[in-house]
C-alpha atoms as a PDB file:
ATOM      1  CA  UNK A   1     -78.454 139.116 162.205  1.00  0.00           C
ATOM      2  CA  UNK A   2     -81.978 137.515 162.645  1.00  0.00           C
ATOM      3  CA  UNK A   3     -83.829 139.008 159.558  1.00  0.00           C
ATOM      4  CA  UNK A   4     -87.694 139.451 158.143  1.00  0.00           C
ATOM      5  CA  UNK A   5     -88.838 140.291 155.395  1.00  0.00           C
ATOM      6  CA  UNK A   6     -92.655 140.809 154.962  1.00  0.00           C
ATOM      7  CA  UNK A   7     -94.221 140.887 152.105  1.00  0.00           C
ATOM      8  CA  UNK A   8     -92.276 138.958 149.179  1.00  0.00           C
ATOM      9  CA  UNK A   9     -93.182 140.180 145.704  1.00  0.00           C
ATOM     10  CA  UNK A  10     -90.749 141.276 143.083  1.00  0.00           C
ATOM     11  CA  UNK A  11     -89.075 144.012 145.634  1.00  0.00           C
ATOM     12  CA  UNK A  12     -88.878 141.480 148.544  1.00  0.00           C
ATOM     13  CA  UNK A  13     -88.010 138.893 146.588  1.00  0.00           C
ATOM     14  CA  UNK A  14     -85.146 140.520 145.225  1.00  0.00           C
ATOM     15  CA  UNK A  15     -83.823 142.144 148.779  1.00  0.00           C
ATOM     16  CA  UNK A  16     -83.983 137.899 149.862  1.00  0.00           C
ATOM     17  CA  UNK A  17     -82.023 137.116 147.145  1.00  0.00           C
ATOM     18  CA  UNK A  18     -79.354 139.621 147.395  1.00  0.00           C
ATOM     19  CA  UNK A  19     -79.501 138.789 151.730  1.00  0.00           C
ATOM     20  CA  UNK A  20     -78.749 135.048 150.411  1.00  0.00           C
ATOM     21  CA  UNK A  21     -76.265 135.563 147.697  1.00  0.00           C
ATOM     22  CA  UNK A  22     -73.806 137.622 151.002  1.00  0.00           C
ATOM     23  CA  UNK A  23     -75.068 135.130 153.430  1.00  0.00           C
ATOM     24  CA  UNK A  24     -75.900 138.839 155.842  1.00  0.00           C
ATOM     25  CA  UNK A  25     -77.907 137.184 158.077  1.00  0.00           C
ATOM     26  CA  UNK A  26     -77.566 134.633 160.692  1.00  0.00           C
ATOM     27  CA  UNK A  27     -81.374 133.704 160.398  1.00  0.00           C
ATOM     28  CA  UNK A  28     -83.825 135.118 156.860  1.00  0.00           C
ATOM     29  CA  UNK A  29     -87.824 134.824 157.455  1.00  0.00           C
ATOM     30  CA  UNK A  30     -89.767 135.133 154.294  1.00  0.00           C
ATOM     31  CA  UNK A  31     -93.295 136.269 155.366  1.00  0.00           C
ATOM     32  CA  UNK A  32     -96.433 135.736 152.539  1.00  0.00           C
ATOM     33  CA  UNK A  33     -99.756 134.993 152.639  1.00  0.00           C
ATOM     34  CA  UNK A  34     -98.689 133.232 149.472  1.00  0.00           C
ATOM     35  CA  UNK A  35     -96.189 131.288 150.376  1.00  0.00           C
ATOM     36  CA  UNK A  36     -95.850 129.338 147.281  1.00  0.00           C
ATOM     37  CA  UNK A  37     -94.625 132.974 145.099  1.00  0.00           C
ATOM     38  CA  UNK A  38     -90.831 131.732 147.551  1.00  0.00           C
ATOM     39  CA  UNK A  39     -90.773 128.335 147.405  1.00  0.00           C
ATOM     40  CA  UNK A  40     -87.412 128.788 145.462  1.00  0.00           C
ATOM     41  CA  UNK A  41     -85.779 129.829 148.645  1.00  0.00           C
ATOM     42  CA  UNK A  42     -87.501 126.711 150.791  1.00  0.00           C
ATOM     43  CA  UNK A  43     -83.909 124.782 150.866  1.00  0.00           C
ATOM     44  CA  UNK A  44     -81.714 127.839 151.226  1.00  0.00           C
ATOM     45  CA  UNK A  45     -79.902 127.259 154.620  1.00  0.00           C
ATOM     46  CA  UNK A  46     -81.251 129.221 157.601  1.00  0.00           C
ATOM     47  CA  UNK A  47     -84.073 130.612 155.531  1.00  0.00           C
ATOM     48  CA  UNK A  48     -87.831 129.735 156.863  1.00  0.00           C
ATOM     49  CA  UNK A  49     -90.918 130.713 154.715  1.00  0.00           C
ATOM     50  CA  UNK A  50     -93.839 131.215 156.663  1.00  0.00           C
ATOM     51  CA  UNK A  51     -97.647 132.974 156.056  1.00  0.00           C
ATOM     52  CA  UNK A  52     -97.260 134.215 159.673  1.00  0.00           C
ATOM     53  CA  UNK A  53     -95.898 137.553 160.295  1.00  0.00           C
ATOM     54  CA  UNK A  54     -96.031 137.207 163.821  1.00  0.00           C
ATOM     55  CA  UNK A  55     -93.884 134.303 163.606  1.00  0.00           C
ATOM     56  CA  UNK A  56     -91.057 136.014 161.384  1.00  0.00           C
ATOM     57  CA  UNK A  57     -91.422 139.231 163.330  1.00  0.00           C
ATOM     58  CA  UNK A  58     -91.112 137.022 167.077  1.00  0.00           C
ATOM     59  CA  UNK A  59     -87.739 135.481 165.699  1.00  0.00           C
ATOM     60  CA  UNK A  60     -86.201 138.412 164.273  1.00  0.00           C
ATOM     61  CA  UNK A  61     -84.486 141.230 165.150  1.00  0.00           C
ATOM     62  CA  UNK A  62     -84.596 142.908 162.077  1.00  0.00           C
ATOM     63  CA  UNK A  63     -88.282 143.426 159.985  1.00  0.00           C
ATOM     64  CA  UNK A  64     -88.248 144.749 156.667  1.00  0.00           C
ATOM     65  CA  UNK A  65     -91.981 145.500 155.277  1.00  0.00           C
ATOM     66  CA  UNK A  66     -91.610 144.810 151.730  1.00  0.00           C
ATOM     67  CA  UNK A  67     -95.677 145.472 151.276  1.00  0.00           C
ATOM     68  CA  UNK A  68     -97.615 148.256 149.126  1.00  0.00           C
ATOM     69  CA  UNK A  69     -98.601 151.523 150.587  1.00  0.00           C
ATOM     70  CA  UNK A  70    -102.301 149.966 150.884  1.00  0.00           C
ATOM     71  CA  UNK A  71    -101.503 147.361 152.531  1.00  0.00           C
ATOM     72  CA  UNK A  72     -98.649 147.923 155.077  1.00  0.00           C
ATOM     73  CA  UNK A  73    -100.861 149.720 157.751  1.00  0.00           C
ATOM     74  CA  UNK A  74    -103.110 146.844 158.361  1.00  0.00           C
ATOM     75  CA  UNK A  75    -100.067 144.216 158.727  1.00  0.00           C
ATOM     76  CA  UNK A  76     -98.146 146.909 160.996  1.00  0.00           C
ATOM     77  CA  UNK A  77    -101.003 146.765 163.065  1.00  0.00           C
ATOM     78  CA  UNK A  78    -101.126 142.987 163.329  1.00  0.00           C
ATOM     79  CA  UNK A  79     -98.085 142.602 164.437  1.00  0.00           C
ATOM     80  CA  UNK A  80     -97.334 145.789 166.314  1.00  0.00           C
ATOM     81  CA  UNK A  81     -97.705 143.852 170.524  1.00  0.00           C
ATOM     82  CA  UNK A  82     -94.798 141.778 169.013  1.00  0.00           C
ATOM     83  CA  UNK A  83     -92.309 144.918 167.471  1.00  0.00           C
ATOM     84  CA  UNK A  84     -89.845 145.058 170.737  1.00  0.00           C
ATOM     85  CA  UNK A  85     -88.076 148.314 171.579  1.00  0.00           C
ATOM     86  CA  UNK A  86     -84.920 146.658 170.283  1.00  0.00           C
ATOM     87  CA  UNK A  87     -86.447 145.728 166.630  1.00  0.00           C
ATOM     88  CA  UNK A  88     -85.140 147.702 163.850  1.00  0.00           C
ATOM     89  CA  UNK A  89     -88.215 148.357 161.457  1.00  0.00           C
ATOM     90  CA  UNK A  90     -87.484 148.793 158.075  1.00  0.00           C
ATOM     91  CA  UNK A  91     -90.279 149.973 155.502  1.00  0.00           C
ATOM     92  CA  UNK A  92     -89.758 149.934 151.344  1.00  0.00           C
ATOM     93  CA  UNK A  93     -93.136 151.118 150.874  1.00  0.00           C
ATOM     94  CA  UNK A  94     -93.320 154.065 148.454  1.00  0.00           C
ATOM     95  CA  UNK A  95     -95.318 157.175 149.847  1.00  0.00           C
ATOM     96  CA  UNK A  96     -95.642 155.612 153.289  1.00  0.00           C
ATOM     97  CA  UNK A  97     -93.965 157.812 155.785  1.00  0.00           C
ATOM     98  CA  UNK A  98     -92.476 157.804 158.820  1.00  0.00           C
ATOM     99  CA  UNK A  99     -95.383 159.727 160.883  1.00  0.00           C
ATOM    100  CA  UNK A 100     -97.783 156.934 159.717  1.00  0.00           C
ATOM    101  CA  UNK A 101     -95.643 154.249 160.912  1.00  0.00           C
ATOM    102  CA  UNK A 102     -95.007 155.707 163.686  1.00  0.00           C
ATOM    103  CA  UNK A 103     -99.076 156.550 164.206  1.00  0.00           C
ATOM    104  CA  UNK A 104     -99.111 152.640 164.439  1.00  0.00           C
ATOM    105  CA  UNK A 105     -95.938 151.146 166.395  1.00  0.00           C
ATOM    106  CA  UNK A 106     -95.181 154.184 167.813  1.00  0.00           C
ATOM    107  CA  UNK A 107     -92.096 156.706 167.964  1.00  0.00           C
ATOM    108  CA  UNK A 108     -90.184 155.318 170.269  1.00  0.00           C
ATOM    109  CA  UNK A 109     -88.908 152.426 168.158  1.00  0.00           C
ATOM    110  CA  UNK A 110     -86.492 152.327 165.123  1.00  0.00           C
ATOM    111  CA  UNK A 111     -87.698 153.180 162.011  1.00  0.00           C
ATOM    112  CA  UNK A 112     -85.796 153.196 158.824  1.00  0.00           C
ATOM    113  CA  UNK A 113     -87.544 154.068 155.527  1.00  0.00           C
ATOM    114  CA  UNK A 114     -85.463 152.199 152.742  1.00  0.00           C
ATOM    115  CA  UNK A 115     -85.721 152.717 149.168  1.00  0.00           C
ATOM    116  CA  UNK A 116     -83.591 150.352 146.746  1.00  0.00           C
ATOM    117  CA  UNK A 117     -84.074 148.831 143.731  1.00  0.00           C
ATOM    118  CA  UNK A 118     -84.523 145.409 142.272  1.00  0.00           C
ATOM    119  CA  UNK A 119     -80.829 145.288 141.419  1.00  0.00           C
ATOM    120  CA  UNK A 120     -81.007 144.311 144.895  1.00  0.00           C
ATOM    121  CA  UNK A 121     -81.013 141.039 143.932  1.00  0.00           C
ATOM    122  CA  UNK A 122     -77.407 141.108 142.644  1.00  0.00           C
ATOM    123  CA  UNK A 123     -75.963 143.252 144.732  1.00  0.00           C
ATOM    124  CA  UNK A 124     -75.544 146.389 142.593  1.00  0.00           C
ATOM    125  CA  UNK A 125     -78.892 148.359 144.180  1.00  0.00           C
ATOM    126  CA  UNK A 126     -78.443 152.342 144.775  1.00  0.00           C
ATOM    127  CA  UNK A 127     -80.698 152.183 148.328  1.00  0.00           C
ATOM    128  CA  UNK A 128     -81.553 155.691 149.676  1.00  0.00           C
ATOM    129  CA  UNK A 129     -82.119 155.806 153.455  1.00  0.00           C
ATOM    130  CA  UNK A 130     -83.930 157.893 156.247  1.00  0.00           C
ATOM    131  CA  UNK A 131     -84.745 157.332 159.543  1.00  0.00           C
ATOM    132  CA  UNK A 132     -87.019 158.356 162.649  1.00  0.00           C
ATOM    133  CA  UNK A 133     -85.095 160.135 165.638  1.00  0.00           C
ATOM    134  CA  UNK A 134     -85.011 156.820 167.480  1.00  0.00           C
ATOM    135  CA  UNK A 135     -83.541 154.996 164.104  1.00  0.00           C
ATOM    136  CA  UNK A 136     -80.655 157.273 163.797  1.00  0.00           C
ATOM    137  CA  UNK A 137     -79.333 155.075 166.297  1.00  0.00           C
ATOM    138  CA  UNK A 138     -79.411 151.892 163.682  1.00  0.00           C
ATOM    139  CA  UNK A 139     -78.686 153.977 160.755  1.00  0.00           C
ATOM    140  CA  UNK A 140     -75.074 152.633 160.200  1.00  0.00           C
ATOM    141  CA  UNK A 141     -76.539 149.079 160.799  1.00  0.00           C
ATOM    142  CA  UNK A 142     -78.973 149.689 157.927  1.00  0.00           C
ATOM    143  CA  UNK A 143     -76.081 151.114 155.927  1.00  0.00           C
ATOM    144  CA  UNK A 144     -74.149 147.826 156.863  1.00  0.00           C
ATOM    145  CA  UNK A 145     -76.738 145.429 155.640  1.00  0.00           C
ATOM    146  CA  UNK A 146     -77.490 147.582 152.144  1.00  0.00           C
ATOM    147  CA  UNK A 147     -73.646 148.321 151.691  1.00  0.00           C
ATOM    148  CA  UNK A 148     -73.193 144.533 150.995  1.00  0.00           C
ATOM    149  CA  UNK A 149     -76.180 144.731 148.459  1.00  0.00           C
ATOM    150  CA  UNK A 150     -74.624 147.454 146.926  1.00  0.00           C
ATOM    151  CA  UNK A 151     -74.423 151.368 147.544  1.00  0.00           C
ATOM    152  CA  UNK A 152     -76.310 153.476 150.355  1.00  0.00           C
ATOM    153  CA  UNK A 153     -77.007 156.806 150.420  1.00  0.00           C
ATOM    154  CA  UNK A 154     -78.551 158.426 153.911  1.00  0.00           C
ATOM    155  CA  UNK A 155     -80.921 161.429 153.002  1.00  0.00           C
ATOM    156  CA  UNK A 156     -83.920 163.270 154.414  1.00  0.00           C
ATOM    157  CA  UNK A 157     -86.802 161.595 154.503  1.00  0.00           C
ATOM    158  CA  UNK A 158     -88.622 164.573 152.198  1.00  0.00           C
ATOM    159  CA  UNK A 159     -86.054 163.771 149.467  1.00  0.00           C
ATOM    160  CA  UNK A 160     -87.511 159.779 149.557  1.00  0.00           C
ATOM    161  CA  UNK A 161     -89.837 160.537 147.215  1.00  0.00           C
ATOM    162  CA  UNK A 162     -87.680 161.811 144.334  1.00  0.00           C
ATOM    163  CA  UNK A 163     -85.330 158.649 145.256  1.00  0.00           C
ATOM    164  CA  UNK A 164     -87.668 156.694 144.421  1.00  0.00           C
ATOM    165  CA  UNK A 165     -87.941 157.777 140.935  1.00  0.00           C
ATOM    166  CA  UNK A 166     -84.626 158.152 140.276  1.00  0.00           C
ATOM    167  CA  UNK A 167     -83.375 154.663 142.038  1.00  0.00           C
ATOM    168  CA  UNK A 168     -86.338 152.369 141.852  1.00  0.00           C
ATOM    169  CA  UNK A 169     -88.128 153.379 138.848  1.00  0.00           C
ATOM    170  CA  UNK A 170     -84.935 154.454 137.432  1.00  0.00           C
ATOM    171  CA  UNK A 171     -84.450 151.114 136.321  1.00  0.00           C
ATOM    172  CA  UNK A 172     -87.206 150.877 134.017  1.00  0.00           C
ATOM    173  CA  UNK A 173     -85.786 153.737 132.209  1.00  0.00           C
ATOM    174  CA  UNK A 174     -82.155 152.735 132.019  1.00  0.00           C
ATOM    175  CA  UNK A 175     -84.202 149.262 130.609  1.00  0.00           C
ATOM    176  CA  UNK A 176     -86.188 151.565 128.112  1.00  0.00           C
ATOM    177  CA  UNK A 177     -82.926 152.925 127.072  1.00  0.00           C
ATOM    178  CA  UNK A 178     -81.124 150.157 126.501  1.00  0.00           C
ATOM    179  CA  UNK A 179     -84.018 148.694 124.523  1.00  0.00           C
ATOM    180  CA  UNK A 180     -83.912 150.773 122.383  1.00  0.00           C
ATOM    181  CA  UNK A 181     -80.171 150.805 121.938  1.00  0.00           C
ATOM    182  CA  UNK A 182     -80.731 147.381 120.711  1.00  0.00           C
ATOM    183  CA  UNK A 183     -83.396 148.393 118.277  1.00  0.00           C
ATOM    184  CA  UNK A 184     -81.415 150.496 116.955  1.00  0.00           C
ATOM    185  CA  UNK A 185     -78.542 147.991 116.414  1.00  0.00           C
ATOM    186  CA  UNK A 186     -80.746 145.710 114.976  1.00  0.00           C
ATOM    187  CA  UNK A 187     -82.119 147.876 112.496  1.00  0.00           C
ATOM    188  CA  UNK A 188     -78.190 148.535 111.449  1.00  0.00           C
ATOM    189  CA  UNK A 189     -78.038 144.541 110.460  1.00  0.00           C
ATOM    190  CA  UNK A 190     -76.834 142.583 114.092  1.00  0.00           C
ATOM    191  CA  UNK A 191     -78.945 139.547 114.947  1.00  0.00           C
ATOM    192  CA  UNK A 192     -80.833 140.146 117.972  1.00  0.00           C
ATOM    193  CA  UNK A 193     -78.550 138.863 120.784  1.00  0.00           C
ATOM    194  CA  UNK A 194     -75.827 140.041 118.933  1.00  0.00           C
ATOM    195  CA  UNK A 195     -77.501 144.164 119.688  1.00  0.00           C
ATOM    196  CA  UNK A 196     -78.477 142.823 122.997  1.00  0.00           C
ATOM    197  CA  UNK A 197     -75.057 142.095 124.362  1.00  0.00           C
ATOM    198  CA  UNK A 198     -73.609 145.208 122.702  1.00  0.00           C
ATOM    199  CA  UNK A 199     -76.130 147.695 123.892  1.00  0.00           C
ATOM    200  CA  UNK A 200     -75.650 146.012 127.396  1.00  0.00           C
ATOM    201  CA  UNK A 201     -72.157 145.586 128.096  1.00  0.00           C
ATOM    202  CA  UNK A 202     -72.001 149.338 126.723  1.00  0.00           C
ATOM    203  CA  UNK A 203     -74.241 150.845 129.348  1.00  0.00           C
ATOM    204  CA  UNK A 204     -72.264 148.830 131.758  1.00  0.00           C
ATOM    205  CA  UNK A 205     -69.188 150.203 130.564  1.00  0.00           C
ATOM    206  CA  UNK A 206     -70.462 153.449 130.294  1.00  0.00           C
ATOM    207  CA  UNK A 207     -71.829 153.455 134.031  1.00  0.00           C
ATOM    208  CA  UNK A 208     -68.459 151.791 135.611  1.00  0.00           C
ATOM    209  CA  UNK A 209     -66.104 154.790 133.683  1.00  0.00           C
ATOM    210  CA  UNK A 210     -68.074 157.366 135.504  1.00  0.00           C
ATOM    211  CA  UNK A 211     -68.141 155.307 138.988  1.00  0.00           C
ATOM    212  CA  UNK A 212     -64.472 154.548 138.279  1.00  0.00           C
ATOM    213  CA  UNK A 213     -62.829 157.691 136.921  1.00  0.00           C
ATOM    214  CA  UNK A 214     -65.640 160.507 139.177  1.00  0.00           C
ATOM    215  CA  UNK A 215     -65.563 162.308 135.617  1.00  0.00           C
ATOM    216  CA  UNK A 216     -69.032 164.303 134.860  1.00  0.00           C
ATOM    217  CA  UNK A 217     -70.626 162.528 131.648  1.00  0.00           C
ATOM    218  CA  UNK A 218     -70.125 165.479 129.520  1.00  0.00           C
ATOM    219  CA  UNK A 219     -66.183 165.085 129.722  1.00  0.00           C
ATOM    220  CA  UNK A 220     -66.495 161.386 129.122  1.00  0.00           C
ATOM    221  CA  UNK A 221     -68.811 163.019 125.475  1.00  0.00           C
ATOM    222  CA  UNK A 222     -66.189 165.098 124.929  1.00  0.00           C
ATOM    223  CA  UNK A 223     -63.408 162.504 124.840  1.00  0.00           C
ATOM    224  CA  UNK A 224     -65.587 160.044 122.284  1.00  0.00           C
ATOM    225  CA  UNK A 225     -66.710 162.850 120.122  1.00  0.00           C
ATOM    226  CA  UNK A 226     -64.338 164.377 116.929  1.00  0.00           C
ATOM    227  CA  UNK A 227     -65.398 167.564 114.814  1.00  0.00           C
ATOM    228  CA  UNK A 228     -68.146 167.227 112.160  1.00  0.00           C
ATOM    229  CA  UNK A 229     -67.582 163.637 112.996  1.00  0.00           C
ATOM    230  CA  UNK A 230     -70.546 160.548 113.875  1.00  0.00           C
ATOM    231  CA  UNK A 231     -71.074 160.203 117.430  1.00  0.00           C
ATOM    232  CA  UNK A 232     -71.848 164.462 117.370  1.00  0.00           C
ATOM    233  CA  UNK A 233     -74.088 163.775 114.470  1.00  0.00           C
ATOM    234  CA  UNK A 234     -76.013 161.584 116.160  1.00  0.00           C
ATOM    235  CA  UNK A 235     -76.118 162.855 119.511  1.00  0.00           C
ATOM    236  CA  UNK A 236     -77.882 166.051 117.789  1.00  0.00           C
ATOM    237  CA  UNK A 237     -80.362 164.596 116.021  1.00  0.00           C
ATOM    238  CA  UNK A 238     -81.461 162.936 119.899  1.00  0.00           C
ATOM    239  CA  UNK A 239     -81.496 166.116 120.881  1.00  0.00           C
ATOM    240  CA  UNK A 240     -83.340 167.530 118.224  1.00  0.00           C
ATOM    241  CA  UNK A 241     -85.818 165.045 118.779  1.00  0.00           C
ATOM    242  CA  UNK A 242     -85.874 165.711 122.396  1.00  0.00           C
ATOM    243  CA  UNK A 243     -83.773 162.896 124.301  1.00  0.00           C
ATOM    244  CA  UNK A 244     -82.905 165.012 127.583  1.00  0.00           C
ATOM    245  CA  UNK A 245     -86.360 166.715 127.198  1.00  0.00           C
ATOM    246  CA  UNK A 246     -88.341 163.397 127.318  1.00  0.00           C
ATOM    247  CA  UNK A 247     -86.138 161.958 129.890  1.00  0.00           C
ATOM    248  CA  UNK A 248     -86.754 164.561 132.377  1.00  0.00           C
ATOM    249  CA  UNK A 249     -90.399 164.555 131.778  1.00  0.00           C
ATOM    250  CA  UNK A 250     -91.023 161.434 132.379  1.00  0.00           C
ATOM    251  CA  UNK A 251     -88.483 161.568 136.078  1.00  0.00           C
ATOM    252  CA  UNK A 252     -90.634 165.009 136.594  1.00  0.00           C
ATOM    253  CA  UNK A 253     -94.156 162.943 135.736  1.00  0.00           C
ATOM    254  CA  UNK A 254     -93.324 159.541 137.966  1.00  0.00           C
ATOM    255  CA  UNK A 255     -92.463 162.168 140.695  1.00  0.00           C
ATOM    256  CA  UNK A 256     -95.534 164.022 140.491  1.00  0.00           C
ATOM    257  CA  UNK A 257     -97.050 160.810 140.793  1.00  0.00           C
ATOM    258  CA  UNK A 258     -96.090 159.163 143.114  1.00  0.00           C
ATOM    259  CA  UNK A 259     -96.781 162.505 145.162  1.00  0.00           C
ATOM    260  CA  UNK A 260    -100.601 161.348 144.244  1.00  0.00           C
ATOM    261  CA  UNK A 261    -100.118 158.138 145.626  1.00  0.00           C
ATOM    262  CA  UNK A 262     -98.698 159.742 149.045  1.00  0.00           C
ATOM    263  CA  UNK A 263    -101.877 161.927 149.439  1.00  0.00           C
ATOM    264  CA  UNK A 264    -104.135 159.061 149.035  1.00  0.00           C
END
């Protein structure tokens, strides 16, 4: 697969390093007006970094538009003369949707709106999917390449928006979480690294039992919890204090958000 990616900041950045790390592509264009923010990659085999779109988007068969809503417009229409009926056009940027891409390149191409997140990079990302009528026909392709970096799901494109916050800003709050796990161990008397690599590798474990055993996480509670004994004690007090409360706020607040940043 001849690949692009346009736009290389933290989300690009990560999708080329994940791309790399499975070798999925027979050719990788990194795009950037700054080229210097993936001059890491500049000896990775069969990768080029270039500042000219319409170079990477000529040689490839595959263009994914890493950019921000604000900007992806403009470079779509820089480039559109070049996007061949063949291309598959793949967009990460949040609140940017189909219709508008389409306003630009037009409907008759493929158009796949992809949402990972930056554990892209190690091939562990949950990437939502949704495509244009035309894409449908490259949606297993797209579920091909973002199988390898690490689970798919295909959903409507109205649902992209709450994906978003759950998947890619999702991360921040599992990171929040596991902060403060590590506070917390701290403050019980482990050196710092010590409460980092338990609060870590517990989350992990935590995550891979319900992957691994399809058990809801209240039975997985149940089977680490005794009467009147200390993991019930201090899962109330969270709750008194409004864990599950604050949690969902905050998914309900990035969603109403990001629904901002859609209308503008």
């Amino acid at each position: 697969m001849k690949i692009a990616i346009i736009g290389t900041g933290n989300l690009g950045s990560s999708i080329a390093k994940g791309l790399i790390k499975n070798k999925s592509f027979t050719s990788l264009y990194l795009s950037d007006k700054n080229t210097s923010a993936v001059i890491a990659f500049k000896d990775e085999p069969y990768v080029t970094i270039t500042s000219n779109n319409s170079e990477a988007v000529e040689k490839s068969d595959i263009v994914l538009f890493a950019l921000q809503p604000r900007h992806i417009e403009n470079v779509l229409r820089g480039v559109t003369p070049l996007i061949r009926a063949d291309h598959v056009v793949l967009s990460v940027a949040a609140g940017f949707e189909i219709s508008r891409i389409e306003s630009v390149i037009g409907s008759d191409k493929n158009i796949i709106r992809v949402m990972p997140n930056t554990a892209i990079s190690i091939g562990k990302s949950m990437t939502c999917l949704s495509a244009n009528d035309k894409g449908q026909e490259k949606i297993e392709l797209a579920k091909d390449i973002f199988n390898q970096l690490g689970t798919t799901m295909v959903i409507p494109e109205e649902q992209i928006q709450a994906a978003t916050v759950i998947c890619a800003s999702g991360i921040a709050f599992w990171m929040r979480l596991v902060r403060a796990t590590t506070q917390g161990a701290i403050q019980l008397g482990f050196e710092a690294h010590e409460a980092h690599n338990l609060a870590v590798q517990t989350c992990f474990g935590s995550a891979s039992l319900l992957i691994e055993s399809g058990r809801h996480p209240e039975q997985e509670i149940d089977r680490v919890t005794t009467p009147s004994g200390c993991t019930i004690e201090g899962l109330n007090a969270m709750e008194h204090q409004g864990l599950s409360s604050a949690l969902i706020q905050g998914i309900v607040s990035s969603f109403e958000k990001i629904n901002q940043i859609k209308k503008n």
